[in-house]
C-alpha atoms as a PDB file:
ATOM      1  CA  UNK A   1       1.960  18.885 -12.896  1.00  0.00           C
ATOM      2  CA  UNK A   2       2.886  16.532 -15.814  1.00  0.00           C
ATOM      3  CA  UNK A   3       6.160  16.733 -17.142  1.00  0.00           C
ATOM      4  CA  UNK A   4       9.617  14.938 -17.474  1.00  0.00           C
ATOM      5  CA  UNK A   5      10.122  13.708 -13.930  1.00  0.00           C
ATOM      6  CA  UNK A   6      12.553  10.963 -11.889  1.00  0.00           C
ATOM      7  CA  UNK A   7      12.374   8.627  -9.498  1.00  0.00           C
ATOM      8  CA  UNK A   8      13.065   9.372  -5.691  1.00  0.00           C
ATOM      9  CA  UNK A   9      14.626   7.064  -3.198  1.00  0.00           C
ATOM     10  CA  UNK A  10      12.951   6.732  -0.259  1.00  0.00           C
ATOM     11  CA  UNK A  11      15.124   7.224   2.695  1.00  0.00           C
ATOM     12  CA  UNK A  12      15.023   3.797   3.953  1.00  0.00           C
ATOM     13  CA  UNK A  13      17.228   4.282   7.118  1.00  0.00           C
ATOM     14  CA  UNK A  14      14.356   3.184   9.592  1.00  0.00           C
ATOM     15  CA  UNK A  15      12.860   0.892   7.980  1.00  0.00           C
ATOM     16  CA  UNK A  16      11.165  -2.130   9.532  1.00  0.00           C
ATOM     17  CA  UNK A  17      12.377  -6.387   8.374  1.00  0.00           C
ATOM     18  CA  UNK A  18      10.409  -7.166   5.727  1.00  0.00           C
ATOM     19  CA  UNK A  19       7.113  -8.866   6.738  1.00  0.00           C
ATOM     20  CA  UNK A  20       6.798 -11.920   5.170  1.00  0.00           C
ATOM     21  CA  UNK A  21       4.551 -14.254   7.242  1.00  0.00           C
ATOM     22  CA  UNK A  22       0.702 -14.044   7.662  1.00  0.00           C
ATOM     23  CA  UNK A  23       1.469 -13.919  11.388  1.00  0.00           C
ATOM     24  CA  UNK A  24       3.872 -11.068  10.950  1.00  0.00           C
ATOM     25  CA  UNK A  25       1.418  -9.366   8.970  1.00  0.00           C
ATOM     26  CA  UNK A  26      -1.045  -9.685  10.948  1.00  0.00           C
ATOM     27  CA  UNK A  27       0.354  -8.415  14.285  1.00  0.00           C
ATOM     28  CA  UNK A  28       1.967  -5.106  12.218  1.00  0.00           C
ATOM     29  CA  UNK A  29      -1.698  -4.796  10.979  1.00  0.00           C
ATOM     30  CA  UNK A  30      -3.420  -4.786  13.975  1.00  0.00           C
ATOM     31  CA  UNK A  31      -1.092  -2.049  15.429  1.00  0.00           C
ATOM     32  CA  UNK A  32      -1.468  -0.105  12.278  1.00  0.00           C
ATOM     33  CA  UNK A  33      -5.537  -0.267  13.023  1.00  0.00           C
ATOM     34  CA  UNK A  34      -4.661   0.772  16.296  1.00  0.00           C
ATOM     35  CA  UNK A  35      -2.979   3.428  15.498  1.00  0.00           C
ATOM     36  CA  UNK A  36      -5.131   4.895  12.139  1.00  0.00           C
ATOM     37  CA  UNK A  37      -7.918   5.450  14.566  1.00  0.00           C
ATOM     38  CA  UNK A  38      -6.084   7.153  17.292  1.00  0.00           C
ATOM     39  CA  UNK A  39      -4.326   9.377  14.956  1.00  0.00           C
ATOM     40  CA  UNK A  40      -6.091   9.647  11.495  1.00  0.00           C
ATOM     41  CA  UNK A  41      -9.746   8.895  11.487  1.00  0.00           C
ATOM     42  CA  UNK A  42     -12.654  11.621  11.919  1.00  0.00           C
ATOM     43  CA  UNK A  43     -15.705  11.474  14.099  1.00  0.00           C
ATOM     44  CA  UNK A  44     -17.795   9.891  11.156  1.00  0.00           C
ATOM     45  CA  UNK A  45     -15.516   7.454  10.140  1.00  0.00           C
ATOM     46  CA  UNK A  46     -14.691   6.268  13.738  1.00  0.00           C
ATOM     47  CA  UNK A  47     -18.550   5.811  13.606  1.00  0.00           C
ATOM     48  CA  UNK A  48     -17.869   3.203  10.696  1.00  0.00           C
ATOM     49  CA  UNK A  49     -15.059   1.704  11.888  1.00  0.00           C
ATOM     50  CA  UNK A  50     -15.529   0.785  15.630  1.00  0.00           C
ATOM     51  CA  UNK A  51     -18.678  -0.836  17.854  1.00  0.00           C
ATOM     52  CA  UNK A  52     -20.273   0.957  20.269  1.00  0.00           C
ATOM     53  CA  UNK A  53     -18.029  -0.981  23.141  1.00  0.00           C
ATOM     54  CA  UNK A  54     -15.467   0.514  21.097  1.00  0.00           C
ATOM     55  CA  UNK A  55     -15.562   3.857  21.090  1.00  0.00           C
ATOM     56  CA  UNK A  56     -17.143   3.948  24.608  1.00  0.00           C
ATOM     57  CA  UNK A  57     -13.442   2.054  25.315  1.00  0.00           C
ATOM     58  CA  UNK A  58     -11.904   4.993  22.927  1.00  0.00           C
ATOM     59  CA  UNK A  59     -13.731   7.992  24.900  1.00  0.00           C
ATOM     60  CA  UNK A  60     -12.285   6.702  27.795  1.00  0.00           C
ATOM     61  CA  UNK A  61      -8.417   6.758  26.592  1.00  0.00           C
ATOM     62  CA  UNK A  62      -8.151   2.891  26.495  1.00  0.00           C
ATOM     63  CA  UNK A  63      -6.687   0.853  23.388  1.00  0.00           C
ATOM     64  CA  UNK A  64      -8.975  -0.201  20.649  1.00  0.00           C
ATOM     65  CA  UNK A  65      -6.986  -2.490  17.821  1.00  0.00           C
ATOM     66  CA  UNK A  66      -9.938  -2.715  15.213  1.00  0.00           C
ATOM     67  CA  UNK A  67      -9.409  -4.747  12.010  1.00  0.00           C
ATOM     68  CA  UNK A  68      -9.510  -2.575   8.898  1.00  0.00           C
ATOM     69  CA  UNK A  69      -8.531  -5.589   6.740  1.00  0.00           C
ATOM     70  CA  UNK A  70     -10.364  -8.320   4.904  1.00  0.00           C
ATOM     71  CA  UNK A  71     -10.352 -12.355   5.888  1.00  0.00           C
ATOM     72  CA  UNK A  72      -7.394 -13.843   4.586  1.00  0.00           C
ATOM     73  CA  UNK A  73      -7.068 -15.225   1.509  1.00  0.00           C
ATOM     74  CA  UNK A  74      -6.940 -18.666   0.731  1.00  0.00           C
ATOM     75  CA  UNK A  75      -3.854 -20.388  -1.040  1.00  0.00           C
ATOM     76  CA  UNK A  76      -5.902 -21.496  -3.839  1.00  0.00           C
ATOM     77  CA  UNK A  77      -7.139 -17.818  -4.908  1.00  0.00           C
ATOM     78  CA  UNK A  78      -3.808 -16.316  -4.194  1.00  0.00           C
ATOM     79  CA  UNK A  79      -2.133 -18.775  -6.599  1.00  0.00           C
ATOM     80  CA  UNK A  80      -5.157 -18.069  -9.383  1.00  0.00           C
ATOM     81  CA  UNK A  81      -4.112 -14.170  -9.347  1.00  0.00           C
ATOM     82  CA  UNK A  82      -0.424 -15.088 -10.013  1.00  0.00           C
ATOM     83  CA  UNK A  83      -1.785 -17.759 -12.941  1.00  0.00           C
ATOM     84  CA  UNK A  84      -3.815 -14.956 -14.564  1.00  0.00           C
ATOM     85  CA  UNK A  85      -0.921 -12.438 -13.834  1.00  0.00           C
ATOM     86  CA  UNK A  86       1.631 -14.946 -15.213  1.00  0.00           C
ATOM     87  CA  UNK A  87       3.987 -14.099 -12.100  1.00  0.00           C
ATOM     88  CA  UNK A  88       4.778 -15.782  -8.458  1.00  0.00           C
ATOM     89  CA  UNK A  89       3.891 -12.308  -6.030  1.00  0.00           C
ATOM     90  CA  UNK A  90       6.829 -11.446  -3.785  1.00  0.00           C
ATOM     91  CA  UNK A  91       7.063 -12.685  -0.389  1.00  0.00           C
ATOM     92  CA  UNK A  92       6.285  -9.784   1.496  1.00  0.00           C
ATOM     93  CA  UNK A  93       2.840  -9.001  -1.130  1.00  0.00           C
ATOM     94  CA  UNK A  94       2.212 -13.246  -0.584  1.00  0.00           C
ATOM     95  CA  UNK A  95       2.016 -12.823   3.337  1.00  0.00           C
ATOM     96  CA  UNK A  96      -0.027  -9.635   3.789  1.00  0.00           C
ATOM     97  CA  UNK A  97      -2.333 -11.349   1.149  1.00  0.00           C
ATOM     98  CA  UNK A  98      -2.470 -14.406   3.467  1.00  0.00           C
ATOM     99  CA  UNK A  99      -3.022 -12.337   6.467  1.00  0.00           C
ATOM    100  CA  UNK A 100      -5.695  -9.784   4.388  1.00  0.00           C
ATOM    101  CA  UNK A 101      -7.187  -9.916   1.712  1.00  0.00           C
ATOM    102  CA  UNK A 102      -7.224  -6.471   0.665  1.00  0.00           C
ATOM    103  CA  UNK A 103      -6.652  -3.107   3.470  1.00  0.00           C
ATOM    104  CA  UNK A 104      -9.493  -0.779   3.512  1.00  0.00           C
ATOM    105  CA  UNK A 105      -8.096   2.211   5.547  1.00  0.00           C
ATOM    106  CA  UNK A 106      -4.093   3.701   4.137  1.00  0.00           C
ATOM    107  CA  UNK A 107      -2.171   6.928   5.434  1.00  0.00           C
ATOM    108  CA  UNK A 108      -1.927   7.212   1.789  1.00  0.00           C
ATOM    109  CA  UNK A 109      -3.645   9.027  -1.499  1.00  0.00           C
ATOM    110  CA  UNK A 110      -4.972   5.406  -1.969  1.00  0.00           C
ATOM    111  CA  UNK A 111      -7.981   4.204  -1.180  1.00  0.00           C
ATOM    112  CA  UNK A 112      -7.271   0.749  -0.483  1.00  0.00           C
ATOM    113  CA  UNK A 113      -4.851  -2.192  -0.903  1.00  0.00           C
ATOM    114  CA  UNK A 114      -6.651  -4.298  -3.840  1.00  0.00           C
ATOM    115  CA  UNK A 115      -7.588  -7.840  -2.598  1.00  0.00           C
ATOM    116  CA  UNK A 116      -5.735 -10.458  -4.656  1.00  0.00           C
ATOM    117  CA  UNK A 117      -8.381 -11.470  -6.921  1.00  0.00           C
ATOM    118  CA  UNK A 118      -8.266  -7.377  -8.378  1.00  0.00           C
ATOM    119  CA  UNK A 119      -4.586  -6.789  -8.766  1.00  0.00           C
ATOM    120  CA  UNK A 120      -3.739  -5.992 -12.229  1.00  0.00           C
ATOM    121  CA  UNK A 121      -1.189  -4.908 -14.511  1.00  0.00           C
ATOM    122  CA  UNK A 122      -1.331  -1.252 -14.545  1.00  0.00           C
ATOM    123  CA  UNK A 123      -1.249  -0.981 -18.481  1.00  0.00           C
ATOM    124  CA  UNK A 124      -4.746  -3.267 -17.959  1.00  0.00           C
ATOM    125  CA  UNK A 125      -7.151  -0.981 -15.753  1.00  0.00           C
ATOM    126  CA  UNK A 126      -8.811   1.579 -16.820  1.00  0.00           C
ATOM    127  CA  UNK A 127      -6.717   4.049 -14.528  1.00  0.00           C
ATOM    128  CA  UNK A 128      -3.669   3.066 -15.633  1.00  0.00           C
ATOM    129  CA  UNK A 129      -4.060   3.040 -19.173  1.00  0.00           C
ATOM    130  CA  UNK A 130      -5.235   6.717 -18.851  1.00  0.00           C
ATOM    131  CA  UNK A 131      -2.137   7.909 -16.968  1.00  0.00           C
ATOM    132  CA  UNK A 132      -0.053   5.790 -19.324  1.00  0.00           C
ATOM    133  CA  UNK A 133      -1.135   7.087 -22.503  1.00  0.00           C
ATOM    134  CA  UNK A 134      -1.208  10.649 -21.000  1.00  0.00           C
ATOM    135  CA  UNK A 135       2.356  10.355 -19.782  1.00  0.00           C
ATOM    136  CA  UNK A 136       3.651   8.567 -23.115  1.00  0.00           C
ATOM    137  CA  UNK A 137       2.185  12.066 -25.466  1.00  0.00           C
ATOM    138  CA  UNK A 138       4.759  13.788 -23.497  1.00  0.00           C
ATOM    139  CA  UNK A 139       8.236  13.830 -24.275  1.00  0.00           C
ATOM    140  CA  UNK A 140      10.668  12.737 -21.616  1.00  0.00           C
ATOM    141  CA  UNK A 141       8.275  10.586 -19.598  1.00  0.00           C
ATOM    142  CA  UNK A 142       9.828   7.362 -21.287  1.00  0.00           C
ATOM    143  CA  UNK A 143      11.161   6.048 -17.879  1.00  0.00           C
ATOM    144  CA  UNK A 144       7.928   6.627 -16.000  1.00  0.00           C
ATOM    145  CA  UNK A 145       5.919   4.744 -19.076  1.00  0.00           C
ATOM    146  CA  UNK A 146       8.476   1.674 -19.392  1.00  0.00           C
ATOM    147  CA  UNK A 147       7.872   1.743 -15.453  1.00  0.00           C
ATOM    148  CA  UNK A 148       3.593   1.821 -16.077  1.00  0.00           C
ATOM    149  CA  UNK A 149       3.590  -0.743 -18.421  1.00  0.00           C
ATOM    150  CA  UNK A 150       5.841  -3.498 -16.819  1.00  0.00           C
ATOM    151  CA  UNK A 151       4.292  -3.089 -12.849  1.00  0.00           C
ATOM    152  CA  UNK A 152       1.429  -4.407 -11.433  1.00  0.00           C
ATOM    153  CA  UNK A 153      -1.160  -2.417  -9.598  1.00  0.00           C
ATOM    154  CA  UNK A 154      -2.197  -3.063  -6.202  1.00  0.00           C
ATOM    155  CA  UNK A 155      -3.141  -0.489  -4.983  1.00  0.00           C
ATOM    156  CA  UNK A 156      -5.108   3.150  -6.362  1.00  0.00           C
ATOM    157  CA  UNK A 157      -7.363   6.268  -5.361  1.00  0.00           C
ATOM    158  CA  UNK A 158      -5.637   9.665  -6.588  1.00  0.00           C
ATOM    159  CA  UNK A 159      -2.100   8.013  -6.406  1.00  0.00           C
ATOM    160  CA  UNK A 160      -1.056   4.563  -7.127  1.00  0.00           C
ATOM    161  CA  UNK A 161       1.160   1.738  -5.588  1.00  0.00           C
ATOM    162  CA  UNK A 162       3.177  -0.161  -7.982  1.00  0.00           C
ATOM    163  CA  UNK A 163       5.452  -3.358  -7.719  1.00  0.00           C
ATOM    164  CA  UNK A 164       7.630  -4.142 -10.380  1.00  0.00           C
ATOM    165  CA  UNK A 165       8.276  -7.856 -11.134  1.00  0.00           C
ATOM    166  CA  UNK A 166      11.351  -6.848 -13.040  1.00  0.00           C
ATOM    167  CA  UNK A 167      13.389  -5.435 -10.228  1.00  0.00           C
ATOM    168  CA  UNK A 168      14.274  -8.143  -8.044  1.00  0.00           C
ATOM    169  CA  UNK A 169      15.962  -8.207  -5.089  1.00  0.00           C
ATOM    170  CA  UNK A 170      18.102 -10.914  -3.327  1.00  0.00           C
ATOM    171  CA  UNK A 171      15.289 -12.055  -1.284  1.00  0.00           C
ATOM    172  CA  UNK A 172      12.993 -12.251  -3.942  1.00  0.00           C
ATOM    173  CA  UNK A 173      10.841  -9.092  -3.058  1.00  0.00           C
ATOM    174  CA  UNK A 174      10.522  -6.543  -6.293  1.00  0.00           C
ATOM    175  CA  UNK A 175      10.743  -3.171  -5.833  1.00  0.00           C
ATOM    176  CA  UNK A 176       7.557  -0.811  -5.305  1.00  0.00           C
ATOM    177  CA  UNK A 177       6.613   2.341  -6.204  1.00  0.00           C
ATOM    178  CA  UNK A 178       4.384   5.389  -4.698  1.00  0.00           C
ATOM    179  CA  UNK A 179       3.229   7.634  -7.643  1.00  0.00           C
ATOM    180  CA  UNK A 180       1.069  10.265  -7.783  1.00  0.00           C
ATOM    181  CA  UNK A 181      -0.411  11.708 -10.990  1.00  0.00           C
ATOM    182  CA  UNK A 182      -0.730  15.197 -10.616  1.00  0.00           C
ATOM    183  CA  UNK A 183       3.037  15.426  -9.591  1.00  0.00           C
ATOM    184  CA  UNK A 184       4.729  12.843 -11.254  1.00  0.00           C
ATOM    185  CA  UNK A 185       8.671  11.404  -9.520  1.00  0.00           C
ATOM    186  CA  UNK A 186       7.634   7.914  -8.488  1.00  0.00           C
ATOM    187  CA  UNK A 187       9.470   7.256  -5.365  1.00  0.00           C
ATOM    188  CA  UNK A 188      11.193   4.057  -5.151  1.00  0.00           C
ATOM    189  CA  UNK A 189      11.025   1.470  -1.572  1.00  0.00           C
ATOM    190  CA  UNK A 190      12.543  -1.451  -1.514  1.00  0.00           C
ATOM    191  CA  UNK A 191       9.667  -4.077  -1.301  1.00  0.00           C
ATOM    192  CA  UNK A 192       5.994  -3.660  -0.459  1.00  0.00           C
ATOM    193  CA  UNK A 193       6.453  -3.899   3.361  1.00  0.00           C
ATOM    194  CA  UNK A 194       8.579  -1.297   3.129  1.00  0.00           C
ATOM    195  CA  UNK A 195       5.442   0.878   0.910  1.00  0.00           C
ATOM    196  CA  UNK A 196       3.267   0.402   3.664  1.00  0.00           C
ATOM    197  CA  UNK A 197       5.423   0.795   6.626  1.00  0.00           C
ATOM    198  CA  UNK A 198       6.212   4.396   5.367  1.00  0.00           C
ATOM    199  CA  UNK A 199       1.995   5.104   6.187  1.00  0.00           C
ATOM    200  CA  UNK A 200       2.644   4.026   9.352  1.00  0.00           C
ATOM    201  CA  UNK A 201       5.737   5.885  10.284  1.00  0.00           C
ATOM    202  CA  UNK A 202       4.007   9.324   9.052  1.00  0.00           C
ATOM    203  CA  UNK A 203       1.121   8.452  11.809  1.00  0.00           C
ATOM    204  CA  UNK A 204       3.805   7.305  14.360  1.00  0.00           C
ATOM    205  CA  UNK A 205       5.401  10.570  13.934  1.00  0.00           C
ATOM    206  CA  UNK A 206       2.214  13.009  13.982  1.00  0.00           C
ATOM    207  CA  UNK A 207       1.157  10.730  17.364  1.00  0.00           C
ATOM    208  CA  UNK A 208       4.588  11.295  18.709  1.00  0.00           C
ATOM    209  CA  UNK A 209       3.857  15.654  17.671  1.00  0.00           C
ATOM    210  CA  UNK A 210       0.585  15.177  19.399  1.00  0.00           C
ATOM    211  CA  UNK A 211       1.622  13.907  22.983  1.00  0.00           C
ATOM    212  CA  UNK A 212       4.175  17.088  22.896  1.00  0.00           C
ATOM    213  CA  UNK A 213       1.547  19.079  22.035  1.00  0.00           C
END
């Protein structure tokens, strides 16, 4: 439901170090691919996802760490998307872009994790601009709109992920945001690592509810 709305915190208490490194990325990745299969994917997407060894290797109880990601990106591209963006990504954003390319598979209302070359301000794509302009014809959405119009998107299906270049912390990551439409209150993290570790922790928990069960 539209309407006036605020931003949530996200309780933070838990939360991994920031990934920063391509190699850090990478190994958190490969345990999150682990992990989405065994806890989140169907019969006909675990059909897509894995090889036959692989699910003959799943059947049997045994780990499977499938890579839901992209190649990495090279330096060159990464540093075209800031040019056309006008802005220097945040370290955390830099290294999972370094590591992949883009993340096809989210414990999220998102689809997927944009590859570098289709990040884009959110006042730019076609998605944004209509939540924007739907938001702004109501009154007491100002905060929300000032938030569409200064973030980049990287990531969108029926909610969106935001990063705001604006909000900068110490370490030089900017703050993201988790936002869903139909329900408005963005809630806040501190950085992108800390966006997409929160997917991860919702799985971690519902595996933990599962071996109780």
């Amino acid at each position: 439901m539209i309407g006036v709305s605020e931003t949530t915190e996200h309780e933070e208490n838990e939360v991994a170090d920031v990934l920063t490194t391509p190699e850090e990325w990478r190994v958190f990745l490969e345990r999150y691919g682990e992990l989405y299969v065994k806890v989140r994917a169907d019969g006909d997407e675990l059909v897509d996802l894995l090889d036959d060894d692989q699910l003959e290797a799943l059947d049997r109880g045994e780990r499977v760490e499938p890579w839901l990601g992209e190649a990495p990106a090279r330096e060159e591209a990464l540093m075209a998307s800031e040019e056309r963006l006008g802005v220097r990504f945040p370290p955390s954003l830099r290294g999972f872009f370094l590591a992949s390319d883009g993340w096809t598979r989210l414990d999220a209302w998102v689809d997927d994790v944009h590859p570098c070359g289709r990040v884009v301000w959110m006042r730019d794509s076609e998605a944004g601009r209509r939540v924007t302009e739907t938001y702004d014809s109501i009154p007491g959405n100002e905060d929300d709109v000032q938030l569409f119009r200064r973030s980049i998107e990287i990531a969108r299906g029926e909610d969106f992920w935001l990063l705001d270049p604006t909000d900068v912390g110490p370490d030089g990551e900017w703050a993201a945001y988790e936002f869903a439409p139909k329900y408005g209150n963005p809630t806040k993290y501190p950085n992108f690592s800390a966006l997409i570790h929160s997917g991860y922790e919702s799985m971690e928990e519902d595996e933990d509810d599962e071996d109780m069960d």
